[in-house]
PDB file of N, CA and C in Angstrom:
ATOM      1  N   UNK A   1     165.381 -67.739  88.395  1.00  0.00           N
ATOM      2  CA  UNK A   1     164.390 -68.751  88.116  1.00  0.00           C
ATOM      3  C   UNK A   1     163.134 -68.440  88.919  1.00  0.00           C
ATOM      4  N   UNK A   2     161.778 -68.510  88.464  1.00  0.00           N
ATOM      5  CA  UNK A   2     160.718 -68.121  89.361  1.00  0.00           C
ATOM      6  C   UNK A   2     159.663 -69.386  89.399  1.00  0.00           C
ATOM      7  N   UNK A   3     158.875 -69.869  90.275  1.00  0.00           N
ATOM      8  CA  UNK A   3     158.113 -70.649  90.593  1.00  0.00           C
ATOM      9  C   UNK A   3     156.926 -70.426  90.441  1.00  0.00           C
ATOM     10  N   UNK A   4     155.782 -71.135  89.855  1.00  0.00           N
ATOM     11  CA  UNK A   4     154.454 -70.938  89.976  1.00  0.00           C
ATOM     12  C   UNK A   4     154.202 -71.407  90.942  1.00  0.00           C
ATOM     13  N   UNK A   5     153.145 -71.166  92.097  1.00  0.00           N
ATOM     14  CA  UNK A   5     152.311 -71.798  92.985  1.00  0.00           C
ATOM     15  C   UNK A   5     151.223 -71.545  92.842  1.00  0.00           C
ATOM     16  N   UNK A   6     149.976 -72.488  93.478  1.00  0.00           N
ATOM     17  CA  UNK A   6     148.899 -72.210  93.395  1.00  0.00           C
ATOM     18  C   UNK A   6     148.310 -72.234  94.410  1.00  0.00           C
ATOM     19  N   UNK A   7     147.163 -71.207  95.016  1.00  0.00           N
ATOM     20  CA  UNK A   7     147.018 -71.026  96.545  1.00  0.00           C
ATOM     21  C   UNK A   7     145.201 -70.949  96.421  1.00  0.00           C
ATOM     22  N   UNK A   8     144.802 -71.882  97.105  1.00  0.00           N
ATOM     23  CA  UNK A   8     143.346 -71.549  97.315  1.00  0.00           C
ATOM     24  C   UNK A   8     143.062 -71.465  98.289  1.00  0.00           C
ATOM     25  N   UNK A   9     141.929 -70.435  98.399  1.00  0.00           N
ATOM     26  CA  UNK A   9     141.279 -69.939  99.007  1.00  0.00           C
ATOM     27  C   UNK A   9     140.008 -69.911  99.593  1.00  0.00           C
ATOM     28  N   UNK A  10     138.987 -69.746 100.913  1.00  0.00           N
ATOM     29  CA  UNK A  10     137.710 -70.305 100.558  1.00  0.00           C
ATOM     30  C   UNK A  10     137.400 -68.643 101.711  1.00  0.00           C
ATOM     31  N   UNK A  11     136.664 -67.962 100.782  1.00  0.00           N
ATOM     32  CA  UNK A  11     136.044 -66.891 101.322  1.00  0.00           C
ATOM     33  C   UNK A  11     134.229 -66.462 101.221  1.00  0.00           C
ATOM     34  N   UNK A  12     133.903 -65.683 102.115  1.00  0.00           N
ATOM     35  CA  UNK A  12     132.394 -65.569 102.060  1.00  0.00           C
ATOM     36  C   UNK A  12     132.135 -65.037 100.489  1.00  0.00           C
ATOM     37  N   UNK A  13     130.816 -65.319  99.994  1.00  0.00           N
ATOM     38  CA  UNK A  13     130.646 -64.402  98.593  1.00  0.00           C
ATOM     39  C   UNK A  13     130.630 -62.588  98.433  1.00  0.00           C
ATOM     40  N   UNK A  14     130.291 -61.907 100.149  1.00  0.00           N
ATOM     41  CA  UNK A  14     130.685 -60.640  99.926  1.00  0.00           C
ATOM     42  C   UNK A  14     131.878 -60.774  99.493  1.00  0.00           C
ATOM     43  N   UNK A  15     132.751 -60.867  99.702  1.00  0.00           N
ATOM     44  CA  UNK A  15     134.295 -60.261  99.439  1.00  0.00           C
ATOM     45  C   UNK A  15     134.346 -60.139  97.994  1.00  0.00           C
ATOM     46  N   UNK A  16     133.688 -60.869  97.377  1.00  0.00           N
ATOM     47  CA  UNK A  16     134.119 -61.180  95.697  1.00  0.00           C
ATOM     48  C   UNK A  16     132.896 -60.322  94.832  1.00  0.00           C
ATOM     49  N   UNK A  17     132.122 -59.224  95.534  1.00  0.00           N
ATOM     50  CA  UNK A  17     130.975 -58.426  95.049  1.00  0.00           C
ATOM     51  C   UNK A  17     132.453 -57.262  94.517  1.00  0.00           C
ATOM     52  N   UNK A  18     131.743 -57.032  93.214  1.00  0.00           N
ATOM     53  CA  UNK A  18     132.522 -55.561  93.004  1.00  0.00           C
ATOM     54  C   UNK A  18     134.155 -56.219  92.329  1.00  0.00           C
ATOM     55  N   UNK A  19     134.328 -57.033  92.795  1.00  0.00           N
ATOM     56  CA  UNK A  19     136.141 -57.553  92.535  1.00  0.00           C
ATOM     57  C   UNK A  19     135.959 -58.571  91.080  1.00  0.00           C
ATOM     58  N   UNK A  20     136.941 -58.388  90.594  1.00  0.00           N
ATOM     59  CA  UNK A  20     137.174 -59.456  89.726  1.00  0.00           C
ATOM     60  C   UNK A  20     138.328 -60.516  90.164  1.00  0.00           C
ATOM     61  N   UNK A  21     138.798 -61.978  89.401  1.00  0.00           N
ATOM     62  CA  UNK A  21     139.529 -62.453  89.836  1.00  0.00           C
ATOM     63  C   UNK A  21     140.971 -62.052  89.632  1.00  0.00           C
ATOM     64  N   UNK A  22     141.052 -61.435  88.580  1.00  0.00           N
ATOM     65  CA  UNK A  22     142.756 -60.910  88.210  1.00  0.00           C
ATOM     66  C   UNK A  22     142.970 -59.548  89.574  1.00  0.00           C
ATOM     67  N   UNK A  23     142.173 -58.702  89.748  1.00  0.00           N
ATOM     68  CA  UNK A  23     142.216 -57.880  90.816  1.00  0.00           C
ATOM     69  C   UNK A  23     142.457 -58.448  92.046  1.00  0.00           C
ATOM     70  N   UNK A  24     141.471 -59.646  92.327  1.00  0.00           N
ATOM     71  CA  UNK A  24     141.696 -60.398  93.567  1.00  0.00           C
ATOM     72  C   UNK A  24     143.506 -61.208  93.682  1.00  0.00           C
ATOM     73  N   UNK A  25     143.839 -61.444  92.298  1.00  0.00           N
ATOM     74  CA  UNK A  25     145.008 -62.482  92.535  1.00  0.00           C
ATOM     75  C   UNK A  25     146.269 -61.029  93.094  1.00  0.00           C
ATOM     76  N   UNK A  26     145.878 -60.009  92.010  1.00  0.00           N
ATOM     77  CA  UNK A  26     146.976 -58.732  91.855  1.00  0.00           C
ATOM     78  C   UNK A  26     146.965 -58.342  93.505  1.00  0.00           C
ATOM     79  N   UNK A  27     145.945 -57.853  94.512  1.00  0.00           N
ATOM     80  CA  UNK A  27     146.143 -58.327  96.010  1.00  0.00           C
ATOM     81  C   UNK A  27     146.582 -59.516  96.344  1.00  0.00           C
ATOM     82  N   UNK A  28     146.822 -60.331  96.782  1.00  0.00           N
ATOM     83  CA  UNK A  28     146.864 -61.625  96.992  1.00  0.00           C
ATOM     84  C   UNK A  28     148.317 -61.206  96.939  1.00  0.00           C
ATOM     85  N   UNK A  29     148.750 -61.344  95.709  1.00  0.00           N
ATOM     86  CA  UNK A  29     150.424 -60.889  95.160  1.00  0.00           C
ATOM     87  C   UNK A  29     150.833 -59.977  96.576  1.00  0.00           C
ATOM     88  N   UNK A  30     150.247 -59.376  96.318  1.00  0.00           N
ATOM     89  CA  UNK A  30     151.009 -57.368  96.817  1.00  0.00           C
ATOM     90  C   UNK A  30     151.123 -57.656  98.263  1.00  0.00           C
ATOM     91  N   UNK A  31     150.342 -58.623  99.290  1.00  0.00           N
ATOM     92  CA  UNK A  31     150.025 -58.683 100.096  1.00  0.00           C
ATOM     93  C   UNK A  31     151.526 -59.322 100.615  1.00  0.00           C
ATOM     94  N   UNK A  32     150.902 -60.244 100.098  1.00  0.00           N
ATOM     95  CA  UNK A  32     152.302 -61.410 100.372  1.00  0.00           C
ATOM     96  C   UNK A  32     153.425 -60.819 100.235  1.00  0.00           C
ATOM     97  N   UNK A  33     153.663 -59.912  99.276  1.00  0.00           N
ATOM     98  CA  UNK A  33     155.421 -59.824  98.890  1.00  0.00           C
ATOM     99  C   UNK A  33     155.180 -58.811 100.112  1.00  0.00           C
ATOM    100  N   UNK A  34     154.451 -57.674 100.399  1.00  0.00           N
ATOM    101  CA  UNK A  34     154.655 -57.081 101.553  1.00  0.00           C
ATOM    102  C   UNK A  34     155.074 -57.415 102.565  1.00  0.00           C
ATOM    103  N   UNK A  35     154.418 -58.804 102.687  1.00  0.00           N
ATOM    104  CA  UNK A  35     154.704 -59.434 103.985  1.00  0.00           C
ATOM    105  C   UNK A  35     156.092 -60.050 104.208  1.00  0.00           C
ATOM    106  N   UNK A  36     156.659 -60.555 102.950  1.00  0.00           N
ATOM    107  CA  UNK A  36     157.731 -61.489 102.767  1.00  0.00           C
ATOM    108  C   UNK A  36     158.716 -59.737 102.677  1.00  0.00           C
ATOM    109  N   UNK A  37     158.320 -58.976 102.508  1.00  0.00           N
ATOM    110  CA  UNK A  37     159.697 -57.640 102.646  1.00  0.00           C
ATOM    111  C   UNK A  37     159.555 -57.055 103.818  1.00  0.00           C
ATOM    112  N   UNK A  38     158.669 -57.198 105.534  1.00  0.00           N
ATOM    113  CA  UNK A  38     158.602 -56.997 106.327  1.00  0.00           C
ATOM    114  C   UNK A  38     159.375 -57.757 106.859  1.00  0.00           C
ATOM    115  N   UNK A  39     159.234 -59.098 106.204  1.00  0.00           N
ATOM    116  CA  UNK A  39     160.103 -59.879 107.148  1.00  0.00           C
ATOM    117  C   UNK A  39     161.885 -60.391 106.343  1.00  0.00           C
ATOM    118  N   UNK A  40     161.969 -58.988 105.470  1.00  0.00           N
ATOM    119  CA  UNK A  40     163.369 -59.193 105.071  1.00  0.00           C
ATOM    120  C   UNK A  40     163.332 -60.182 104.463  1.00  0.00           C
ATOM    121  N   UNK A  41     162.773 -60.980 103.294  1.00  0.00           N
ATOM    122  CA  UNK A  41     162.787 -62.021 102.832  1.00  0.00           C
ATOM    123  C   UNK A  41     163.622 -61.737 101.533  1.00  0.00           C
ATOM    124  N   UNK A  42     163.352 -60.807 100.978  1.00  0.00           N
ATOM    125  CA  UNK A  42     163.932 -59.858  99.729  1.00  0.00           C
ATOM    126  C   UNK A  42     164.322 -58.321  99.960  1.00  0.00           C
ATOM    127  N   UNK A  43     164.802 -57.796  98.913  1.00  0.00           N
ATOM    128  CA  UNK A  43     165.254 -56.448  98.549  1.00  0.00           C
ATOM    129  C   UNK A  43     164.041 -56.128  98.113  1.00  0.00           C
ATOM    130  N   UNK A  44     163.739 -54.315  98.456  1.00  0.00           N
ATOM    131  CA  UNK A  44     162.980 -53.565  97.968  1.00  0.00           C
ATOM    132  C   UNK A  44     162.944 -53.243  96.663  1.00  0.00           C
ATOM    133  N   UNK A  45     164.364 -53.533  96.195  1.00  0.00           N
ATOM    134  CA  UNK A  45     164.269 -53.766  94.501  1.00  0.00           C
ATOM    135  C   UNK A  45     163.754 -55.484  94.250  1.00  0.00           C
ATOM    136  N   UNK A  46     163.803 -56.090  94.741  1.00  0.00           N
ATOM    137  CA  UNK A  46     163.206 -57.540  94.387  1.00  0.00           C
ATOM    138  C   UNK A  46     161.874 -57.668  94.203  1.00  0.00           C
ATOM    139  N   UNK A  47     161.057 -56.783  95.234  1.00  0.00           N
ATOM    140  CA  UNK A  47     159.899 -56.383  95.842  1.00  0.00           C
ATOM    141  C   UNK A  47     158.963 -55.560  94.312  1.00  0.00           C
ATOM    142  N   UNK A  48     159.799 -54.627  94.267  1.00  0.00           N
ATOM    143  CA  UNK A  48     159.532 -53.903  93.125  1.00  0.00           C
ATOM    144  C   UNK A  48     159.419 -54.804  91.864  1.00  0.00           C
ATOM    145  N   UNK A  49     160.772 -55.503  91.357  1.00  0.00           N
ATOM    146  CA  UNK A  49     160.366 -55.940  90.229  1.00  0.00           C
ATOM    147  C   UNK A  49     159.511 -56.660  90.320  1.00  0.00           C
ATOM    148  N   UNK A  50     158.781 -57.726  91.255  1.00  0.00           N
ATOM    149  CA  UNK A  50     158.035 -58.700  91.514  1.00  0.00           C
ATOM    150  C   UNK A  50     156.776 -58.501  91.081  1.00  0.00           C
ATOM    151  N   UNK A  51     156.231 -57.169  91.908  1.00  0.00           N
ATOM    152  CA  UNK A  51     154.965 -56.349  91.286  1.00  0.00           C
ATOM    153  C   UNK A  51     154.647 -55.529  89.910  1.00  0.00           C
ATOM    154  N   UNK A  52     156.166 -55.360  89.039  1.00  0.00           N
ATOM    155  CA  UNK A  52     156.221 -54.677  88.824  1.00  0.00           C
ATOM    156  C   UNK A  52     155.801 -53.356  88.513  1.00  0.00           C
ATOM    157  N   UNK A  53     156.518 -52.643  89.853  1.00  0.00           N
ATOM    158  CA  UNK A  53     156.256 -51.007  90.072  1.00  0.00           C
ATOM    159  C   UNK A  53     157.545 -50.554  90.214  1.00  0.00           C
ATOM    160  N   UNK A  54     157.684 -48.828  89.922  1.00  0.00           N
ATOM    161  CA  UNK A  54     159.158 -48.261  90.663  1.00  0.00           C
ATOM    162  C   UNK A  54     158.985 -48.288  91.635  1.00  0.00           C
ATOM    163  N   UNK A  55     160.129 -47.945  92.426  1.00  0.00           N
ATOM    164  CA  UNK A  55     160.242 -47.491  93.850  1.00  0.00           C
ATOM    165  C   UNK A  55     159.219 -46.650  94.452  1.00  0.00           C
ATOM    166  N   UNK A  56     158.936 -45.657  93.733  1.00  0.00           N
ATOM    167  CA  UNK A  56     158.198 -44.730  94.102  1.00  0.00           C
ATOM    168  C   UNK A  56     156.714 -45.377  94.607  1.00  0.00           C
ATOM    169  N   UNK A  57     155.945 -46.068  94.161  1.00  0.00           N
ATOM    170  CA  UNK A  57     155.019 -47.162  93.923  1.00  0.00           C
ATOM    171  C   UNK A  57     155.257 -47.705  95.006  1.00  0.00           C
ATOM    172  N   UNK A  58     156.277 -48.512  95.070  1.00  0.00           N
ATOM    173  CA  UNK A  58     156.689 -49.614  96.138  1.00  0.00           C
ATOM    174  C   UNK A  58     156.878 -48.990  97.461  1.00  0.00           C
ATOM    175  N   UNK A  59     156.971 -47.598  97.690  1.00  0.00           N
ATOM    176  CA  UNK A  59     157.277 -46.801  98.813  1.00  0.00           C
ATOM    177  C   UNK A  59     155.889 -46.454  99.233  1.00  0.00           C
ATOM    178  N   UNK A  60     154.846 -46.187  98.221  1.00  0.00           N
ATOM    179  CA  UNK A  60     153.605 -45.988  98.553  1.00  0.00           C
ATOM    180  C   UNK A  60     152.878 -47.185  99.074  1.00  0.00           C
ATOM    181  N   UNK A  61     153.481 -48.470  98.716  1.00  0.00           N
ATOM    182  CA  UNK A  61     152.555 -49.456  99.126  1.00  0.00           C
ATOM    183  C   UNK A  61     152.898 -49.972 100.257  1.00  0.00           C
ATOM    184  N   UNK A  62     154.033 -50.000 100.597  1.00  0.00           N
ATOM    185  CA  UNK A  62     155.160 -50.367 101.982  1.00  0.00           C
ATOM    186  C   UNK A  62     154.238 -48.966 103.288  1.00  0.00           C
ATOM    187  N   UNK A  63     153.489 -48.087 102.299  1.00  0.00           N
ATOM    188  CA  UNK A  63     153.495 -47.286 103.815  1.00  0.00           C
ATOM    189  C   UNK A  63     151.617 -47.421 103.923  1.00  0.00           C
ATOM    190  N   UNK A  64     151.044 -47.607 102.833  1.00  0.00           N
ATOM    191  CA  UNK A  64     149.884 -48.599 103.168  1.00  0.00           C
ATOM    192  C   UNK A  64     149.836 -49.832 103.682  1.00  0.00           C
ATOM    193  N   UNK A  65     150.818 -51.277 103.882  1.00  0.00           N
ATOM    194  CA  UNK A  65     150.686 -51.705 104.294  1.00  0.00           C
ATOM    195  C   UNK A  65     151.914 -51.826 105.792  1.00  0.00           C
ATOM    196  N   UNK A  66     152.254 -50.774 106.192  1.00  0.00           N
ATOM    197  CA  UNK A  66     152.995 -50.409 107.556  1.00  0.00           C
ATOM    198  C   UNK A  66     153.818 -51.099 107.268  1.00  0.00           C
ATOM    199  N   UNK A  67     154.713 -51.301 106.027  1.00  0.00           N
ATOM    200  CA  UNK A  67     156.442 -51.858 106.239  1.00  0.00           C
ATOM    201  C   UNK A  67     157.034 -50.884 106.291  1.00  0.00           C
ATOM    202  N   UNK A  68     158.086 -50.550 107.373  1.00  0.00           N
ATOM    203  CA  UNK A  68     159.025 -49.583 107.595  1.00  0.00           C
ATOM    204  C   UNK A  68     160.464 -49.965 106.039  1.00  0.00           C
ATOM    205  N   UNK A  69     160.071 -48.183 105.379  1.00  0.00           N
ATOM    206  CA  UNK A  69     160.705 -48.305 104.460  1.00  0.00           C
ATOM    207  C   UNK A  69     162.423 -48.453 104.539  1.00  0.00           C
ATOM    208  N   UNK A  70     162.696 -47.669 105.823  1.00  0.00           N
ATOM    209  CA  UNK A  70     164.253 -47.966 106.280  1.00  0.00           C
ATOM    210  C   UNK A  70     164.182 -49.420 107.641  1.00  0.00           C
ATOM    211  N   UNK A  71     164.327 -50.179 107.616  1.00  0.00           N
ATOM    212  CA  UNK A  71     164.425 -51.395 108.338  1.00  0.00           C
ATOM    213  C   UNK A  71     165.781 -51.536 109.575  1.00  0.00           C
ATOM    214  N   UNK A  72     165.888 -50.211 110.328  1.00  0.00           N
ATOM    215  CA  UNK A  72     166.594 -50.080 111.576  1.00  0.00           C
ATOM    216  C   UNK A  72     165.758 -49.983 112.589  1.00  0.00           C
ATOM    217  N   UNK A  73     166.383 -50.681 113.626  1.00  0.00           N
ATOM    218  CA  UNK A  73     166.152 -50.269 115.197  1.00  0.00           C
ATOM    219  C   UNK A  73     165.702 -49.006 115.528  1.00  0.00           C
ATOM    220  N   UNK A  74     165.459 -48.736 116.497  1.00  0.00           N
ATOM    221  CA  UNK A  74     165.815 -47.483 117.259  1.00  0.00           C
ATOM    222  C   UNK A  74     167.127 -47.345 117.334  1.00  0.00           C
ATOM    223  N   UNK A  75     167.532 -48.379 118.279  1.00  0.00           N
ATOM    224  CA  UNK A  75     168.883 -48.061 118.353  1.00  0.00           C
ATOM    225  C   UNK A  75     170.113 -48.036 117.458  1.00  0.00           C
ATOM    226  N   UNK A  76     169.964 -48.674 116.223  1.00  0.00           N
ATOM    227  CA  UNK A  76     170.186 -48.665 115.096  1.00  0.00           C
ATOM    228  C   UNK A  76     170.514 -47.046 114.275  1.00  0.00           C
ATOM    229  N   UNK A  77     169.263 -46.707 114.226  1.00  0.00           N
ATOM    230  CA  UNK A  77     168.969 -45.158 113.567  1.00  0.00           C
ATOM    231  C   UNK A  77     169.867 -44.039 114.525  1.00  0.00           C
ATOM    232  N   UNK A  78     169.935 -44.446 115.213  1.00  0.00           N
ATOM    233  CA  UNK A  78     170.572 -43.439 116.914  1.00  0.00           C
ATOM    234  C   UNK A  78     172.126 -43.607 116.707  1.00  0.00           C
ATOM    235  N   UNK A  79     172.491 -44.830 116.278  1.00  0.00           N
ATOM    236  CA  UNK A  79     173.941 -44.872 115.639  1.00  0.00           C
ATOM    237  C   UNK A  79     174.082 -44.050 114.695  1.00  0.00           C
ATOM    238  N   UNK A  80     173.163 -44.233 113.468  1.00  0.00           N
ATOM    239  CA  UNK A  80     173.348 -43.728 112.351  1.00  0.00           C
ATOM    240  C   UNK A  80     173.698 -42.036 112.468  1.00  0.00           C
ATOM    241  N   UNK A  81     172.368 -41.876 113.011  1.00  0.00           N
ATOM    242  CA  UNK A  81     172.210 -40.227 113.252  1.00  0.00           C
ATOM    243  C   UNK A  81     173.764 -39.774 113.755  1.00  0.00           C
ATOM    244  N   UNK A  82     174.276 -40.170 114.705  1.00  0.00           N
ATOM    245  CA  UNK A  82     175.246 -39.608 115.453  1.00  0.00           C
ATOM    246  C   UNK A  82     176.799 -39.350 114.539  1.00  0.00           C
ATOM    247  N   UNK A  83     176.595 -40.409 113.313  1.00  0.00           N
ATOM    248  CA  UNK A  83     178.032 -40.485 112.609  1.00  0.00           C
ATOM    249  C   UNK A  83     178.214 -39.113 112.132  1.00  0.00           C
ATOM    250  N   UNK A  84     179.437 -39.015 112.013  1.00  0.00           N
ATOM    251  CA  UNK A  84     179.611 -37.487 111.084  1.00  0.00           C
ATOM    252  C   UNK A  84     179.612 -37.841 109.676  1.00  0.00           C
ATOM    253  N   UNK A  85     178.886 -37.189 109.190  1.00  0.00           N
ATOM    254  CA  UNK A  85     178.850 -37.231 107.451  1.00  0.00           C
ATOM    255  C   UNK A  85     179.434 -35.823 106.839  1.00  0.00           C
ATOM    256  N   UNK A  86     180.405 -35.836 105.892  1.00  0.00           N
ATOM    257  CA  UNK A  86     181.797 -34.922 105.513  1.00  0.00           C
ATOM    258  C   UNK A  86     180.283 -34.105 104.585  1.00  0.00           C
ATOM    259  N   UNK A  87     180.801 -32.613 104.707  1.00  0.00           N
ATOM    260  CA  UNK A  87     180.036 -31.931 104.134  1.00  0.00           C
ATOM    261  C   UNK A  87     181.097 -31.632 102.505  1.00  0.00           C
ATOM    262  N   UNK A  88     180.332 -31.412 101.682  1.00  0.00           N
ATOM    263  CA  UNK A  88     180.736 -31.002 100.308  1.00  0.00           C
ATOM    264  C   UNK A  88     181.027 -29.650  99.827  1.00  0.00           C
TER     265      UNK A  88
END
């Protein structure tokens, strides 16, 4: 089930030189879900369909806006690394 909301905004008139409003809302979007998948709110597939983009897309935008695409610790990753993984 998905929700409409409606969010206003009150910005200087530079910002809106050059932009249209569907461009402005399509940020607005991208921003937020970034933010809401930094903070683990959803799956990177949730993320994806939301905007809809592939992964590939969604990996490019996660590293423009600095969300770490694997979501471990340090110490976390330092576990990981150390396991033995069976060779084929």
């Amino acid at each position: 089930m998905a929700r409409r909301i409606q969010i206003e905004l009150e910005l200087p008139d530079e910002v809106f030189t050059g932009l249209d409003v569907k461009e402005m809302e399509a940020k607005a979007r991208e921003a937020l879900v970034m933010e809401f998948l930094r903070e683990h709110r959803f799956s990177q597939g949730k993320a994806a369909d939301i905007l809809g983009v592939d992964r590939h897309v969604l990996f490019d935008l996660m590293s423009r806006y600095h969300v770490p695409v694997i979501g471990l610790t340090a110490e976390e990753l330092t576990q990981e690394l150390k396991k033995h993984f069976p060779r084929s």
